[in-house]
Protein backbone atom coordinates (compact mmCIF):
# COMPACT_ATOMS: atom_id res chain seq x y z
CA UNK A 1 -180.77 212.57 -185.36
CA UNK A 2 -179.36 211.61 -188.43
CA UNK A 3 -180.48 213.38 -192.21
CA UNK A 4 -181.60 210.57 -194.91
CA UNK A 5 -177.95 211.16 -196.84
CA UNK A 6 -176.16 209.88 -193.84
CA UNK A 7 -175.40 206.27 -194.05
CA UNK A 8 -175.46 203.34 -190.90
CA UNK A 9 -173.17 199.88 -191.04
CA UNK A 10 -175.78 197.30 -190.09
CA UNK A 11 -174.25 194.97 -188.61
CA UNK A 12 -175.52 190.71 -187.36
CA UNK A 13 -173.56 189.88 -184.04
CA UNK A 14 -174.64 186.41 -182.46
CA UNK A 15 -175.32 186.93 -179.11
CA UNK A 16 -174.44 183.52 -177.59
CA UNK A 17 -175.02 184.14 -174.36
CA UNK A 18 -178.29 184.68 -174.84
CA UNK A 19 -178.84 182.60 -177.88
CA UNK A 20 -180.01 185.07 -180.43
CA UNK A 21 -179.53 186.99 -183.20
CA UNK A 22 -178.79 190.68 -182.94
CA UNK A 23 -178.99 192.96 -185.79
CA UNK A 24 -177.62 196.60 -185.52
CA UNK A 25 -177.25 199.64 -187.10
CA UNK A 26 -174.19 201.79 -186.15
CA UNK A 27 -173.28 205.35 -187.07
CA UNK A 28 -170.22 206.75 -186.24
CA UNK A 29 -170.34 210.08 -185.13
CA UNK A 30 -166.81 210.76 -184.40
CA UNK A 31 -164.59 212.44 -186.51
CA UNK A 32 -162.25 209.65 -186.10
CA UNK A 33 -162.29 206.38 -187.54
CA UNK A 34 -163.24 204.24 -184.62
CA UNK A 35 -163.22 200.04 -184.20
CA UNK A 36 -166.17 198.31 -185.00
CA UNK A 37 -165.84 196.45 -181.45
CA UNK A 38 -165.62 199.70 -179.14
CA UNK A 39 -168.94 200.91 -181.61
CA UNK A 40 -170.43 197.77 -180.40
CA UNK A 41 -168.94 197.60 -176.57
CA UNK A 42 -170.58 201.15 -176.63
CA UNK A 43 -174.13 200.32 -177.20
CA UNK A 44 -173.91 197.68 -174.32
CA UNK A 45 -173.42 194.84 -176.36
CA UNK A 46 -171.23 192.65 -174.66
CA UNK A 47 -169.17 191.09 -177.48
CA UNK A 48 -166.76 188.78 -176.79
CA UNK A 49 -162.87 189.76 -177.39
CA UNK A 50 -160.55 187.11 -175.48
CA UNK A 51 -157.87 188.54 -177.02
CA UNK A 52 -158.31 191.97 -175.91
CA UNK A 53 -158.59 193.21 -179.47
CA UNK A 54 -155.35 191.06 -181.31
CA UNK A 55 -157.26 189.79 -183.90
CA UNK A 56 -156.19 185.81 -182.75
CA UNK A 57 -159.64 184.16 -181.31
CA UNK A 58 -162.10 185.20 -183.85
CA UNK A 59 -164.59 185.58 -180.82
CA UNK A 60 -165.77 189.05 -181.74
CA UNK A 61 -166.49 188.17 -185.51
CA UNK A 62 -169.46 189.94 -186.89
CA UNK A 63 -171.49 189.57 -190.08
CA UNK A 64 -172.04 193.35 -191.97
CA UNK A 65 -175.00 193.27 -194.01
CA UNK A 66 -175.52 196.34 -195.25
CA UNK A 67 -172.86 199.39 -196.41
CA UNK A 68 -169.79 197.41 -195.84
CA UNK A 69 -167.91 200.15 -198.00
CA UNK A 70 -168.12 202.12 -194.56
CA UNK A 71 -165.10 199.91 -193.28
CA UNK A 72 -161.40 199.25 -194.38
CA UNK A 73 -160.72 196.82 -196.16
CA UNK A 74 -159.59 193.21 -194.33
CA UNK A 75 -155.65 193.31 -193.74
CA UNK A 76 -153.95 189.74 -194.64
CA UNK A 77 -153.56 188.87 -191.17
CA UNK A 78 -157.80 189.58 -190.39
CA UNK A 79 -158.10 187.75 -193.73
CA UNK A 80 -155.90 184.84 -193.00
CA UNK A 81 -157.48 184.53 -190.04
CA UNK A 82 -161.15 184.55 -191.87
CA UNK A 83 -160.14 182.04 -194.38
CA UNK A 84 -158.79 179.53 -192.09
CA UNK A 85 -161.94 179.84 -189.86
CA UNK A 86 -164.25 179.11 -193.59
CA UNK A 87 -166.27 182.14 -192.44
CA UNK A 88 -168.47 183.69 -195.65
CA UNK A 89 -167.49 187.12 -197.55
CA UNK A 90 -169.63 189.32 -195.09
CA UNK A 91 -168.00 187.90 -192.02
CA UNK A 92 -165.48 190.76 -189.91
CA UNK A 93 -163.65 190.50 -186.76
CA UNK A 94 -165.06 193.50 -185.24
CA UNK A 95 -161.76 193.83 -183.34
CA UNK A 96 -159.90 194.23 -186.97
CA UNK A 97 -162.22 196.89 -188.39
CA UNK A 98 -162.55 200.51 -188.67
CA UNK A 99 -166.18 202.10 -189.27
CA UNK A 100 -164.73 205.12 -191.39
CA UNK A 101 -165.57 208.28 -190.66
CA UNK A 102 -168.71 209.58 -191.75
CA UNK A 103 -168.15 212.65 -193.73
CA UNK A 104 -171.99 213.62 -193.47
CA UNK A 105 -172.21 213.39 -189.46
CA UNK A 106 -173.77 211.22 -188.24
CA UNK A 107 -175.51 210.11 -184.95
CA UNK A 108 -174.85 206.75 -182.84
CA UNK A 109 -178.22 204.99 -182.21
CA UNK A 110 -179.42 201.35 -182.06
């Protein structure tokens, strides 16, 4: 269970397979930085990453909502590869981007 000081990444994924919306709140409860993808391939989601985590389809792009300061910061090629897709200023590629670790603990729950 997580304490009120510990902060969650909430994150919008659009489930296309199913045709909806999916908003979720992560925690990262390793002591390791970990990718937003495997935080998401761990709660079942199944996010699309044709290729296999490269950064190069934009298939596992993600919208963060809420605490974005919880991830690094876009490298030029995740950021190149934003711009030329026209996606907005909250848009990730979950593939690209590492939910920091959370120095308060932290629990990983939907």
């Amino acid at each position: 269970m997580k304490s009120d000081m510990q902060k969650s990444l909430t994150v919008l994924w659009q489930d296309r397979v199913n045709d909806r919306a999916v908003e979720i709140d992560i925690f990262n409860a390793s002591e390791e930085p970990k990718k937003l993808l495997d935080l998401l391939l761990d709660k079942g989601l199944l996010v699309p990453h044709i290729c296999s985590g490269g950064g190069s389809c934009g298939t596992c792009m993600v919208e963060i909502l809420k605490n974005d300061e919880l991830l690094n910061e876009p490298d030029e090629h995740e950021q190149d590869m934003l711009n030329s897709r026209g996606w907005g200023p909250k848009a990730r590629l979950s593939c690209q981007c590492y939910f920091k670790t959370n120095s308060l603990g932290g629990s990983d729950k939907l």
